[in-house]
PDB file of N, CA and C in Angstrom:
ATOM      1  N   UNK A   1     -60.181 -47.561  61.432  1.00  0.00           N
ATOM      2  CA  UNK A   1     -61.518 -46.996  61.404  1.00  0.00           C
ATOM      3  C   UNK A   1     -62.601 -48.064  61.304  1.00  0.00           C
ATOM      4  N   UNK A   2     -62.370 -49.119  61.155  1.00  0.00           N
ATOM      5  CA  UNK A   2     -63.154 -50.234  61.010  1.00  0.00           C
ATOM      6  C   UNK A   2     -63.559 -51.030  61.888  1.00  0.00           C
ATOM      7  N   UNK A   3     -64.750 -52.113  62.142  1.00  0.00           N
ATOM      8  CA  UNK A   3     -64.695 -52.734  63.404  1.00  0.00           C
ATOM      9  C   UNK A   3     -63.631 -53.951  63.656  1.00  0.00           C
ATOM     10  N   UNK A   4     -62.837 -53.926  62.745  1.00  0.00           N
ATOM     11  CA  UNK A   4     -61.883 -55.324  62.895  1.00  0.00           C
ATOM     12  C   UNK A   4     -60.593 -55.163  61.543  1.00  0.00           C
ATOM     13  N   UNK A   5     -60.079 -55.589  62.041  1.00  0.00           N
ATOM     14  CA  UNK A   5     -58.678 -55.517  61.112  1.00  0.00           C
ATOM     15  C   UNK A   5     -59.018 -56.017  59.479  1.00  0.00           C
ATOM     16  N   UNK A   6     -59.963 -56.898  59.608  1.00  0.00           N
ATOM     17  CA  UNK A   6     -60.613 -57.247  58.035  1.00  0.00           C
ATOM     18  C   UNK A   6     -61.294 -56.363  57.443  1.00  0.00           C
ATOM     19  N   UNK A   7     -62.026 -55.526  58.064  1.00  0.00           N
ATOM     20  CA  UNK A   7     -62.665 -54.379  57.836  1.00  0.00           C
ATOM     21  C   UNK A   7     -61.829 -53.359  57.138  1.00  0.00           C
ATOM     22  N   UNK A   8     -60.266 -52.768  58.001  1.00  0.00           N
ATOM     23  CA  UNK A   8     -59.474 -51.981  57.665  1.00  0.00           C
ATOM     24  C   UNK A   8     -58.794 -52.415  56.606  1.00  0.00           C
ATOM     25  N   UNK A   9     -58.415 -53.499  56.490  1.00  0.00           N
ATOM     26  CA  UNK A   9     -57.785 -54.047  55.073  1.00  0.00           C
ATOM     27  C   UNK A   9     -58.496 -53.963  53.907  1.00  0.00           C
ATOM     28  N   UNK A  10     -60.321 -53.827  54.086  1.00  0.00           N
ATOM     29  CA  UNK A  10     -60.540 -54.406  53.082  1.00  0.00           C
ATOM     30  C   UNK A  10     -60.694 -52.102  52.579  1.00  0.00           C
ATOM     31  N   UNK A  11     -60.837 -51.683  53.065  1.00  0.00           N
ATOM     32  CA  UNK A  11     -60.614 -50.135  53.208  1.00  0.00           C
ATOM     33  C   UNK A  11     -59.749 -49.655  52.377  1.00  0.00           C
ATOM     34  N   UNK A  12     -58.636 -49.973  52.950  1.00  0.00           N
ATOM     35  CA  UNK A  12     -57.579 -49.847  52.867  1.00  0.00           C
ATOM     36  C   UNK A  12     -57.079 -49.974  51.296  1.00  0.00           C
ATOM     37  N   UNK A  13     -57.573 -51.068  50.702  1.00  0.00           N
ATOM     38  CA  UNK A  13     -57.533 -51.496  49.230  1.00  0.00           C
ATOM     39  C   UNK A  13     -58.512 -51.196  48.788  1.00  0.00           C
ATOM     40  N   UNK A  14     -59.506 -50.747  48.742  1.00  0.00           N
ATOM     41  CA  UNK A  14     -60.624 -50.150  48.352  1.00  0.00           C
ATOM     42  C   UNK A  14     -60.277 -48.050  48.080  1.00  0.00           C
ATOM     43  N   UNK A  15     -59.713 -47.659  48.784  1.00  0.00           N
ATOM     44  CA  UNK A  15     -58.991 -46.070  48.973  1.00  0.00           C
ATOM     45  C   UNK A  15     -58.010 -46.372  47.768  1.00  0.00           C
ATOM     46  N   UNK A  16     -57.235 -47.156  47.842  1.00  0.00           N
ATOM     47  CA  UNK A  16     -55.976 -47.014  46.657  1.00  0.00           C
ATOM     48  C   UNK A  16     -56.857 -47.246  45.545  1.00  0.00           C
ATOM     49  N   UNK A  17     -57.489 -48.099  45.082  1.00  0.00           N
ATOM     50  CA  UNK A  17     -57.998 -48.315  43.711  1.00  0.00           C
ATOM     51  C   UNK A  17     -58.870 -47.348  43.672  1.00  0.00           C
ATOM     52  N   UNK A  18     -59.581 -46.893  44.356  1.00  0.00           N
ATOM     53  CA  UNK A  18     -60.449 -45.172  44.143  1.00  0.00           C
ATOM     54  C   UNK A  18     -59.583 -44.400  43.548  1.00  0.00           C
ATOM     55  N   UNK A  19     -58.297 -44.309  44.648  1.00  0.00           N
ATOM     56  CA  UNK A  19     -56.991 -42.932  44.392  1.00  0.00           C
ATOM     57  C   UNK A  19     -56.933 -43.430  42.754  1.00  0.00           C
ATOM     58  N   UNK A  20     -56.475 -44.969  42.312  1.00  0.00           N
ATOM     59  CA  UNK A  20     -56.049 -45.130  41.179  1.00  0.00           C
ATOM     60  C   UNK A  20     -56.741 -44.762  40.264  1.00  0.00           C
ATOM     61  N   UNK A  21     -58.167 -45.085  39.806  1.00  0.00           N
ATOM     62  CA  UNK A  21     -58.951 -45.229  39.252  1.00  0.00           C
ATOM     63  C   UNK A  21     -59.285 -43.314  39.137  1.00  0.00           C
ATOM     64  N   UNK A  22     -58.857 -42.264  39.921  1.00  0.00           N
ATOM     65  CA  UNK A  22     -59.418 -41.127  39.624  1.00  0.00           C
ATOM     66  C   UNK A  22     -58.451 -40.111  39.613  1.00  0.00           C
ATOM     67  N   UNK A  23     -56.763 -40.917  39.681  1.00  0.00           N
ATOM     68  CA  UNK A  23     -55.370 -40.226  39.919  1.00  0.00           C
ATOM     69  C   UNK A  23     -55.741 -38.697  38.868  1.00  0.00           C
ATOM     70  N   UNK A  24     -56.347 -38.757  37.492  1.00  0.00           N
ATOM     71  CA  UNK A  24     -56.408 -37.811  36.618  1.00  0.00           C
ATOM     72  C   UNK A  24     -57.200 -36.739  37.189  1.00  0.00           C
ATOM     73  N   UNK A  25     -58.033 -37.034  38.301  1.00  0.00           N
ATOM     74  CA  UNK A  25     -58.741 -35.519  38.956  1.00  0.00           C
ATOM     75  C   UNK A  25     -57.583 -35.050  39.942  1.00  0.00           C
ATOM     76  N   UNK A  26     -56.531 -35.755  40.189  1.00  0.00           N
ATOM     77  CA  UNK A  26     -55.900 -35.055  40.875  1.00  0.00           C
ATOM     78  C   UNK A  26     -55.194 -33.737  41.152  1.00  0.00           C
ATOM     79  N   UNK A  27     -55.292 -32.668  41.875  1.00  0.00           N
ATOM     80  CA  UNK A  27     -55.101 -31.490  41.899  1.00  0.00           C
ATOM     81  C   UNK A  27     -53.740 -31.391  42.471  1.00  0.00           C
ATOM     82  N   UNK A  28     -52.520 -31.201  41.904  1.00  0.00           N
ATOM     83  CA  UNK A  28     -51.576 -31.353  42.233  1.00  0.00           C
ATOM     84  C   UNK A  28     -50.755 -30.175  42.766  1.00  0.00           C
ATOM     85  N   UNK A  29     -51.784 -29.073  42.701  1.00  0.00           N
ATOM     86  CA  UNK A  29     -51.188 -27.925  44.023  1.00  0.00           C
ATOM     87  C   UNK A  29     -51.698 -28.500  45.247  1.00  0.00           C
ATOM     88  N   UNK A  30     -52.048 -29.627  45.521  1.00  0.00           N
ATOM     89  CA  UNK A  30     -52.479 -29.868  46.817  1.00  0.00           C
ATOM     90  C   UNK A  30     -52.116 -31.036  47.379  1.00  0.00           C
ATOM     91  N   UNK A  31     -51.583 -31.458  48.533  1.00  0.00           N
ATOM     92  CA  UNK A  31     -50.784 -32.647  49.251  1.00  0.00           C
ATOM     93  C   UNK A  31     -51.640 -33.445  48.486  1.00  0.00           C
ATOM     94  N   UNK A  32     -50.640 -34.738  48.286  1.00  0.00           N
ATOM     95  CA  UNK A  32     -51.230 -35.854  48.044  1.00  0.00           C
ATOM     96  C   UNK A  32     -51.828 -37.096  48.905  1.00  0.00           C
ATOM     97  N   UNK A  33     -50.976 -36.612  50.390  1.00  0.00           N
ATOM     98  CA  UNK A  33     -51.862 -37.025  51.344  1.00  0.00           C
ATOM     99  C   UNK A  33     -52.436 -36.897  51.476  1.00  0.00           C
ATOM    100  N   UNK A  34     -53.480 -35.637  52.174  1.00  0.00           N
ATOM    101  CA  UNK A  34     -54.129 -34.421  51.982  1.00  0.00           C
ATOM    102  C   UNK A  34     -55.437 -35.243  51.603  1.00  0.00           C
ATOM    103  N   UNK A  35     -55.440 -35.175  49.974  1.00  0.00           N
ATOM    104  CA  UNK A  35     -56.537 -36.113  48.740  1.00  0.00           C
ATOM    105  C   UNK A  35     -56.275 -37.925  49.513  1.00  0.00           C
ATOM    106  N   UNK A  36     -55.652 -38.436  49.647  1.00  0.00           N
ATOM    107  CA  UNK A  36     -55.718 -39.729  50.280  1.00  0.00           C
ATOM    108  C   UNK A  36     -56.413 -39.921  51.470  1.00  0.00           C
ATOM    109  N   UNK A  37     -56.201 -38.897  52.443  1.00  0.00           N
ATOM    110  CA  UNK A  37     -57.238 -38.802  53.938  1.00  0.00           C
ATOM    111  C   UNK A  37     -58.595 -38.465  53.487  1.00  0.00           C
ATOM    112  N   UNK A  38     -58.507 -37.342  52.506  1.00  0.00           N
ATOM    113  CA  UNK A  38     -59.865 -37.638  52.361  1.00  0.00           C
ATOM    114  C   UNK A  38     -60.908 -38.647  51.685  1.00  0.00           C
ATOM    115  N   UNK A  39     -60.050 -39.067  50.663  1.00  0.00           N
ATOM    116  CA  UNK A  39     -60.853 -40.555  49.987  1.00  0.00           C
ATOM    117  C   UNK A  39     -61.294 -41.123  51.076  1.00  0.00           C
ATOM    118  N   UNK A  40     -60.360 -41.840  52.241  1.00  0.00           N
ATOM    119  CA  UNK A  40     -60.359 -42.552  53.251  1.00  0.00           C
ATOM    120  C   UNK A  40     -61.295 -42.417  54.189  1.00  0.00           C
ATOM    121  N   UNK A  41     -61.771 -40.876  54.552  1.00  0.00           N
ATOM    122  CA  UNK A  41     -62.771 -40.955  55.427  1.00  0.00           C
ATOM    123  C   UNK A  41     -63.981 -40.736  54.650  1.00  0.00           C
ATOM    124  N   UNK A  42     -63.934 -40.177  53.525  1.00  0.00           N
ATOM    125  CA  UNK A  42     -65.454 -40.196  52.793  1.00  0.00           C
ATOM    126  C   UNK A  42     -65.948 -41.474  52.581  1.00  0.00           C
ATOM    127  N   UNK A  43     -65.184 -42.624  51.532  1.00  0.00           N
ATOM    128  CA  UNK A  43     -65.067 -44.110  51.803  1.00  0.00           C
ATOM    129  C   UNK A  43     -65.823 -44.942  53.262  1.00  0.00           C
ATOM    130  N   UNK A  44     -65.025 -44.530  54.283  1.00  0.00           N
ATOM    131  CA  UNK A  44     -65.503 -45.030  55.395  1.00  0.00           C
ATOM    132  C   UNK A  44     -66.999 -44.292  55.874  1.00  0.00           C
ATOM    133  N   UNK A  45     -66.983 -43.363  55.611  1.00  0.00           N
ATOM    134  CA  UNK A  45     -68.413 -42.509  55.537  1.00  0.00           C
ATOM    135  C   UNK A  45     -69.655 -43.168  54.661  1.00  0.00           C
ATOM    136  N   UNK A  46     -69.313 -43.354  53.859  1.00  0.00           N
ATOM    137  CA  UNK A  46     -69.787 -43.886  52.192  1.00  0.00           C
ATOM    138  C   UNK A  46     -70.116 -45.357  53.172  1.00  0.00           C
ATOM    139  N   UNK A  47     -69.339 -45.972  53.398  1.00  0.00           N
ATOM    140  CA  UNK A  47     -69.995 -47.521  54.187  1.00  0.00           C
ATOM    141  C   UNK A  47     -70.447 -47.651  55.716  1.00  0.00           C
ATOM    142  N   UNK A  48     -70.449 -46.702  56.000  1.00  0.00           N
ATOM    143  CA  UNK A  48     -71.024 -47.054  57.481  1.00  0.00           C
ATOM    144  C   UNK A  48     -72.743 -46.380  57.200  1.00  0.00           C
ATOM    145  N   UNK A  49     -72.818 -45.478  55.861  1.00  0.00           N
ATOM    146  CA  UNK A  49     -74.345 -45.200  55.834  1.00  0.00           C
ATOM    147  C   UNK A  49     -74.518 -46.494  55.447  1.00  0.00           C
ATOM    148  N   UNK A  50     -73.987 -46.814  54.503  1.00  0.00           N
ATOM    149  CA  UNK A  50     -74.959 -48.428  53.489  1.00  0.00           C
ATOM    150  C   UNK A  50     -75.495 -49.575  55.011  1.00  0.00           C
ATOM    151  N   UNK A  51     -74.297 -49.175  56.028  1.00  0.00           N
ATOM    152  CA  UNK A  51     -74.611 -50.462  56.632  1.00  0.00           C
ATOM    153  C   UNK A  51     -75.391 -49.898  57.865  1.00  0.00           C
ATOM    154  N   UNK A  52     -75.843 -48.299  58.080  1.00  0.00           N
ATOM    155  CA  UNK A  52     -76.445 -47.916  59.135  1.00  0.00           C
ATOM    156  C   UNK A  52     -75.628 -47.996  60.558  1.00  0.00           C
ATOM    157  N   UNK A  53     -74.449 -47.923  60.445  1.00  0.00           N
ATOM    158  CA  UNK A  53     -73.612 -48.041  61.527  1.00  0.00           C
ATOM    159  C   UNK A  53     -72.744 -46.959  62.367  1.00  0.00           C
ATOM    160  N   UNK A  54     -74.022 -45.840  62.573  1.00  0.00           N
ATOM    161  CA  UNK A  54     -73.336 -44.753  63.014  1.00  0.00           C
ATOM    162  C   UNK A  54     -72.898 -44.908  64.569  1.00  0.00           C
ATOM    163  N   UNK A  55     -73.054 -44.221  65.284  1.00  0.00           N
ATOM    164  CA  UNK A  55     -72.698 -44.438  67.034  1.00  0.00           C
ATOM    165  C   UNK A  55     -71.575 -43.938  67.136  1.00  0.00           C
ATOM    166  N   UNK A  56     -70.167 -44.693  67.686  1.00  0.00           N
ATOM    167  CA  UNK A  56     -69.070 -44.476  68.057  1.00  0.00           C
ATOM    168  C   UNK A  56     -68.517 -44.024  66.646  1.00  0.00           C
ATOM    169  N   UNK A  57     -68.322 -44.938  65.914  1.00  0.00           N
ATOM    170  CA  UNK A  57     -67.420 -45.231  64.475  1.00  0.00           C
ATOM    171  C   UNK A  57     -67.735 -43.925  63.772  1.00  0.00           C
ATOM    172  N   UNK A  58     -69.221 -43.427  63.645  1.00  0.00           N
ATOM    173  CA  UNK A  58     -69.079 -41.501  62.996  1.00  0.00           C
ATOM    174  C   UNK A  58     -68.298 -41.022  64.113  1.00  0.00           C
ATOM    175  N   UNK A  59     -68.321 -40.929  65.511  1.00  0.00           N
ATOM    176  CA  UNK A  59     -67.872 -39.647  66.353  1.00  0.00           C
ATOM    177  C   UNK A  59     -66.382 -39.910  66.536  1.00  0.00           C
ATOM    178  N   UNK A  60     -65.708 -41.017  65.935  1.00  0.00           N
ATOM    179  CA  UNK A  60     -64.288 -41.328  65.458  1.00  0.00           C
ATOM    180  C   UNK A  60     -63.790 -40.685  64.772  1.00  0.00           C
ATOM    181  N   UNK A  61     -64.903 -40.756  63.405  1.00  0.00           N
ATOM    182  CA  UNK A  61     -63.991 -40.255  62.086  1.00  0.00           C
ATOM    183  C   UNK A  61     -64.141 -38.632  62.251  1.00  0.00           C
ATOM    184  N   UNK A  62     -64.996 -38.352  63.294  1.00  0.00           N
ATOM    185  CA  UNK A  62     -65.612 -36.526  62.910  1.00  0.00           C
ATOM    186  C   UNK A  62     -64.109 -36.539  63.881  1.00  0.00           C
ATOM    187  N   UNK A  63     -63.202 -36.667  64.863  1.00  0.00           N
ATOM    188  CA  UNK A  63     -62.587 -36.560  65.673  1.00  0.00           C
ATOM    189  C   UNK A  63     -61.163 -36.428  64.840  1.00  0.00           C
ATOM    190  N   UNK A  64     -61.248 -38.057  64.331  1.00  0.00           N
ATOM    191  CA  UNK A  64     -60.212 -37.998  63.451  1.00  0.00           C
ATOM    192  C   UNK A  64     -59.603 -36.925  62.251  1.00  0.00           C
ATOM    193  N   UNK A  65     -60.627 -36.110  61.690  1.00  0.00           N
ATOM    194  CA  UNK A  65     -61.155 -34.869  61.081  1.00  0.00           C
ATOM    195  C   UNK A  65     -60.622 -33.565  61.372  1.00  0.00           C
ATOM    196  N   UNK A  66     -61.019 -33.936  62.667  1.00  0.00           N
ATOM    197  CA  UNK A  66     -60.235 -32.651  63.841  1.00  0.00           C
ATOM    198  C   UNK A  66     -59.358 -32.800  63.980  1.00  0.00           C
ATOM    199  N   UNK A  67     -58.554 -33.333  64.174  1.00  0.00           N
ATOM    200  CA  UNK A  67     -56.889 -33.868  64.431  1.00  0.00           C
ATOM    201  C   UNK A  67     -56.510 -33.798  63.604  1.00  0.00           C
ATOM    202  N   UNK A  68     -56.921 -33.992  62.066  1.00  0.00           N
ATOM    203  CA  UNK A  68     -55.990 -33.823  60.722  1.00  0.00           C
ATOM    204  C   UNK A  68     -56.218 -32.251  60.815  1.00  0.00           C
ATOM    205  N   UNK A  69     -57.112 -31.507  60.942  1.00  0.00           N
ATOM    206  CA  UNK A  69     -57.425 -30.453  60.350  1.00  0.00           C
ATOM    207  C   UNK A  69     -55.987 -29.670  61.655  1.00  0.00           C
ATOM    208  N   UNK A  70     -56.174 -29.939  62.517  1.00  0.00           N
ATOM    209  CA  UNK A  70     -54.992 -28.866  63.243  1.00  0.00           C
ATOM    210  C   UNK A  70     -53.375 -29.652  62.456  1.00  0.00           C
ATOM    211  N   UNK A  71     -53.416 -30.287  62.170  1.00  0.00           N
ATOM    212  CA  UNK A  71     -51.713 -30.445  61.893  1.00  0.00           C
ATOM    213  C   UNK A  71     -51.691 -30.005  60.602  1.00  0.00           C
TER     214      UNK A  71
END
């Protein structure tokens, strides 16, 4: 979801220490993937406002969104 593989890494470790840091709100009638996709795209949501970088990279994640939501 990022513009470069440094981008996704740095994501990537940024989502787990969120997940970690808030494991106790976790709602555990509900996938734990599920709560991980969404950290992940709110996160990536959450930094593409700070940096004003909408265009392609929002009409990705709204896509990506769609594709989780049918499986």
């Amino acid at each position: 979801m990022g513009n470069s593989k440094a981008d996704a890494k740095d994501y990537v470790q940024a989502v787990f220490i969120s997940a970690y840091k808030h494991v106790e709100k976790y709602d555990s009638s509900k996938s734990f993937s599920t709560c991980l996709f969404r950290v992940a795209i709110n996160h990536c949501l959450m930094d593409w406002r700070k940096k004003k970088q909408y265009g392609m990279n929002y009409v990705r994640v709204l896509r990506l969104i769609a594709q989780a939501r049918k499986s």
